[in-house]
N, C-alpha and C. Protein backbone atom coordinates (compact mmCIF):
# COMPACT_ATOMS: atom_id res chain seq x y z
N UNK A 1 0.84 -1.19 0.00
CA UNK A 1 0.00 0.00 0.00
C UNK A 1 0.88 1.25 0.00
N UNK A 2 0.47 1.95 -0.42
CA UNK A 2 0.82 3.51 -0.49
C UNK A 2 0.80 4.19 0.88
N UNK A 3 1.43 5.45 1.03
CA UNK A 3 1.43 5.87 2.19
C UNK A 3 -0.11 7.08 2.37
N UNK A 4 -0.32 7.00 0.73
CA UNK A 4 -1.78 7.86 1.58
C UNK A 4 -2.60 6.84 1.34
N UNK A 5 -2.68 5.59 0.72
CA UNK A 5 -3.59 4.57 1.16
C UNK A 5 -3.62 4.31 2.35
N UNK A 6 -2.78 3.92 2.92
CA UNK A 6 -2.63 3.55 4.65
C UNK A 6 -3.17 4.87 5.29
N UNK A 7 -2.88 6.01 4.94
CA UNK A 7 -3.32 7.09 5.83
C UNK A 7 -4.88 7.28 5.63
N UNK A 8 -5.64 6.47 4.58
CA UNK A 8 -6.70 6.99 4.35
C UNK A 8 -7.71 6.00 5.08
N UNK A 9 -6.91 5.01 5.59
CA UNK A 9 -7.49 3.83 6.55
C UNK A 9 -8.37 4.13 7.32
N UNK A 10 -9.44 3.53 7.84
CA UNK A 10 -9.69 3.98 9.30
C UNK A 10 -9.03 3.26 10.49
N UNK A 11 -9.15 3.85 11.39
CA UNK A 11 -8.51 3.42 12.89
C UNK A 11 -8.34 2.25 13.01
N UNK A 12 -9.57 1.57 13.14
CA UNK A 12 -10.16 0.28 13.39
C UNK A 12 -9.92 -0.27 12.37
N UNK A 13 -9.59 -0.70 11.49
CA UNK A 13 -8.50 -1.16 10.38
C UNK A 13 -8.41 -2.40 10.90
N UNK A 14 -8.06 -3.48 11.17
CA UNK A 14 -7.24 -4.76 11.77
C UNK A 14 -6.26 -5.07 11.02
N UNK A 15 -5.12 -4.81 11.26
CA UNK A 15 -3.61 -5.24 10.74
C UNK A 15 -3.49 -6.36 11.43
N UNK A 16 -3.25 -6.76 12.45
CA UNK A 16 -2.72 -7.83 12.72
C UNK A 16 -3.84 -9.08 13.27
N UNK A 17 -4.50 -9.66 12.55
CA UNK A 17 -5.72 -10.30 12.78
C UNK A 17 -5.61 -11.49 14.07
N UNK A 18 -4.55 -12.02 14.14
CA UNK A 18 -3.98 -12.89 15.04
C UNK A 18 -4.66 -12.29 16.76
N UNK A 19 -4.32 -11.38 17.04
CA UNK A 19 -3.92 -10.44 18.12
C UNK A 19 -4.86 -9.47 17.97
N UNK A 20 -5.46 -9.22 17.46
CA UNK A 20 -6.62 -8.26 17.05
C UNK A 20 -6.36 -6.84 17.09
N UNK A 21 -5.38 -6.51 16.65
CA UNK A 21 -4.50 -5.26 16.92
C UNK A 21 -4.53 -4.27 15.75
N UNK A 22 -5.60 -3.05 15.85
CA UNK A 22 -6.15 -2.31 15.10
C UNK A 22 -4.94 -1.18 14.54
N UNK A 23 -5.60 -0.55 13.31
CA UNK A 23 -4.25 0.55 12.89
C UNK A 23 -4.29 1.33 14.04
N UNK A 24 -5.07 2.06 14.38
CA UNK A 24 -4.76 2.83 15.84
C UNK A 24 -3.92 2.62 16.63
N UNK A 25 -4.38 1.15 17.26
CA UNK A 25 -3.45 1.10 18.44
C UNK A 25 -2.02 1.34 17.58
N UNK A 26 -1.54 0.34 16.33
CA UNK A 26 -0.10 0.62 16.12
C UNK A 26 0.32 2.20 15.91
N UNK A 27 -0.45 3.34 15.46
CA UNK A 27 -0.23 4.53 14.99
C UNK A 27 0.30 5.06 16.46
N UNK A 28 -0.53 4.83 17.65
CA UNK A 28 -0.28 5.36 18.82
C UNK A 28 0.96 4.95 19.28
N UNK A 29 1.37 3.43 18.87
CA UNK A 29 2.65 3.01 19.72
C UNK A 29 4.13 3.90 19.00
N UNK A 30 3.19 3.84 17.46
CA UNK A 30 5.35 5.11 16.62
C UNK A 30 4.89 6.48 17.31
N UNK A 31 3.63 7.19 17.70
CA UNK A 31 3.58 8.44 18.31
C UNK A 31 4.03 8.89 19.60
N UNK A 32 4.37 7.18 20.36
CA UNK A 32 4.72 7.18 21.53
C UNK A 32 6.30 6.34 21.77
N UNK A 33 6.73 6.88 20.50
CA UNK A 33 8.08 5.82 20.29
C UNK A 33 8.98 4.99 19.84
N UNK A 34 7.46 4.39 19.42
CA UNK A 34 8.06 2.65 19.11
C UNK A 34 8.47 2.91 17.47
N UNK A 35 9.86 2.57 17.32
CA UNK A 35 10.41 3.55 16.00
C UNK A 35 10.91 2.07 14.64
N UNK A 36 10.49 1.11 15.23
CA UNK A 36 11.00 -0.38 14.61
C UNK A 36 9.89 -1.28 15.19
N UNK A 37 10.25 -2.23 14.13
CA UNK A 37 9.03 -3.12 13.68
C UNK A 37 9.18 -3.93 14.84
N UNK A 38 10.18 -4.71 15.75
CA UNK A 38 10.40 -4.84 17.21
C UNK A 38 10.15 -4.34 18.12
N UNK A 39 10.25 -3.39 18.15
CA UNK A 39 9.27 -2.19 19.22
C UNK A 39 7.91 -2.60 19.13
N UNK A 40 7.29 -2.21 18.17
CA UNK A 40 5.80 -2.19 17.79
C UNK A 40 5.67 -3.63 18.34
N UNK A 41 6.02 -4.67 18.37
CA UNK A 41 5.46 -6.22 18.34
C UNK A 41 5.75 -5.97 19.75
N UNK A 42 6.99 -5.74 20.79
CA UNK A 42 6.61 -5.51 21.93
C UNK A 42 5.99 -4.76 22.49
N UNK A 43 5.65 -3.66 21.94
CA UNK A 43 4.32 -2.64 23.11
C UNK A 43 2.71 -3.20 22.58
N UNK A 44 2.88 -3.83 21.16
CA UNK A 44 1.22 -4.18 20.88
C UNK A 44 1.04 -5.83 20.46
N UNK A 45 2.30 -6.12 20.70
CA UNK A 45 2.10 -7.82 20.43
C UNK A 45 1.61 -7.84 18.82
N UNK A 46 1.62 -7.21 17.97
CA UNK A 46 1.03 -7.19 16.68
C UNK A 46 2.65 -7.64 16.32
N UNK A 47 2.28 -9.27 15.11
CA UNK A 47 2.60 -9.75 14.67
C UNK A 47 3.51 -10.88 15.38
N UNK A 48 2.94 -11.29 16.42
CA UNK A 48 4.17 -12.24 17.34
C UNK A 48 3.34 -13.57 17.25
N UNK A 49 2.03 -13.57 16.48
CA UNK A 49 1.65 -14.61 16.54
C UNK A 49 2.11 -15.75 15.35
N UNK A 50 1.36 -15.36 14.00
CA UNK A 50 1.60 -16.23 12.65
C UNK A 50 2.74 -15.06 12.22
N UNK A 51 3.10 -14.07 12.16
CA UNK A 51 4.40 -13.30 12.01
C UNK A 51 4.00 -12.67 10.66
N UNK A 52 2.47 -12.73 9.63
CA UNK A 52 2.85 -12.04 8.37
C UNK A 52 2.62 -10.56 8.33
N UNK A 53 1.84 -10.20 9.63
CA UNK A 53 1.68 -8.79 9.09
C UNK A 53 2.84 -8.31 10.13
N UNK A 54 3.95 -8.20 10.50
CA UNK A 54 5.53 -7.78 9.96
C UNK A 54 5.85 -7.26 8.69
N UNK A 55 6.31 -7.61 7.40
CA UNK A 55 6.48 -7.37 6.55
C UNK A 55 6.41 -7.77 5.56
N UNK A 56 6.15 -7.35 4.30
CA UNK A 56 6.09 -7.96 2.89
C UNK A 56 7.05 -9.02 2.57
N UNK A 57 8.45 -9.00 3.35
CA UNK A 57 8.90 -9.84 2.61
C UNK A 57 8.92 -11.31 3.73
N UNK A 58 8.53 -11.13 4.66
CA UNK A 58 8.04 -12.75 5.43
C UNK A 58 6.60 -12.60 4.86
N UNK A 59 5.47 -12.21 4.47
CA UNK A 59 3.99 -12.53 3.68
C UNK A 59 3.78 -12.82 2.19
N UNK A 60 5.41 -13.97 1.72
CA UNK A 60 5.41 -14.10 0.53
C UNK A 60 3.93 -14.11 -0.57
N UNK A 61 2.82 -14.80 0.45
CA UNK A 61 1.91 -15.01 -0.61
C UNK A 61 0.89 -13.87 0.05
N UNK A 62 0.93 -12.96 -0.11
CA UNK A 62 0.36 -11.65 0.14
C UNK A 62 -0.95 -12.25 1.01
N UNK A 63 -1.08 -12.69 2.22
CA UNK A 63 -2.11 -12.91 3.05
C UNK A 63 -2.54 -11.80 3.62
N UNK A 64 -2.13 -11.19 3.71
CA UNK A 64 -1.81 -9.46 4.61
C UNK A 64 -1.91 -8.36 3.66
N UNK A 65 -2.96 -7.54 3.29
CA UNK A 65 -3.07 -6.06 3.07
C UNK A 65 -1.83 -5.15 3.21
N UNK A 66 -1.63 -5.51 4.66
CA UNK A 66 -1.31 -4.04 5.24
C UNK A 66 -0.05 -4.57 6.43
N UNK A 67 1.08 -4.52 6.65
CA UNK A 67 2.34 -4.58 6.97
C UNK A 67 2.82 -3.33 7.92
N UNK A 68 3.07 -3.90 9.26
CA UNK A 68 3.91 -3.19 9.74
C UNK A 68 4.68 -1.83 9.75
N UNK A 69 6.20 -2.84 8.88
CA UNK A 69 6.71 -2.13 8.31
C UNK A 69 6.42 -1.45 6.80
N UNK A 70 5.16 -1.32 6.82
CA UNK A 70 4.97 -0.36 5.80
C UNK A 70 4.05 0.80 6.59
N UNK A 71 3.51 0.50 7.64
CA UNK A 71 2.61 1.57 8.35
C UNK A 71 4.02 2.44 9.27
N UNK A 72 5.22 1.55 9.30
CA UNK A 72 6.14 2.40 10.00
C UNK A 72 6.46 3.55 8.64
N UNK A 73 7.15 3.08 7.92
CA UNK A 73 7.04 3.83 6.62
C UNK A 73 6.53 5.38 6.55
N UNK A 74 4.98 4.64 6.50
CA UNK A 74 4.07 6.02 6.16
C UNK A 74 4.00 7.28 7.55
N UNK A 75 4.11 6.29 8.76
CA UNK A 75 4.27 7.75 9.92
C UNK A 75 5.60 7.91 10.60
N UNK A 76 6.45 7.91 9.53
CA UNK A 76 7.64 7.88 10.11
C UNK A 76 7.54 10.24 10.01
């Protein structure tokens, strides 16, 4: 996704379906810090379960929309 696709998301979005961990909560954890895709999985547990929404290149067969490190990306 693009960075104004992702921005045009709503909140409640679900990125990480495992963990049920909405774009919000991750937007709040880089506003409060969390500056790497390790960070983010420790303050919101998003992606520690099946691991694809991390990044494009562990979600070889595109199961996942929307990536992590691509939402770090866009609010960097």
């Amino acid at each position: 996704m693009t960075k104004d696709e992702i921005k045009a998301l709503d909140l409640d979005y679900e990125v990480c379906l495992c963990m049920n961990i909405t774009l919000g909560e991750i937007i709040t954890a880089i506003k409060d810090g969390e500056d790497t895709v390790e960070k983010l999985m420790d303050s919101t547990e998003a992606g520690t379960a099946c691991e694809l929404c991390q990044s494009c290149s562990i979600d070889e067969d595109e199961d996942r929309e929307l990536h992590l490190d691509e939402i770090l990306n866009a609010y960097k």
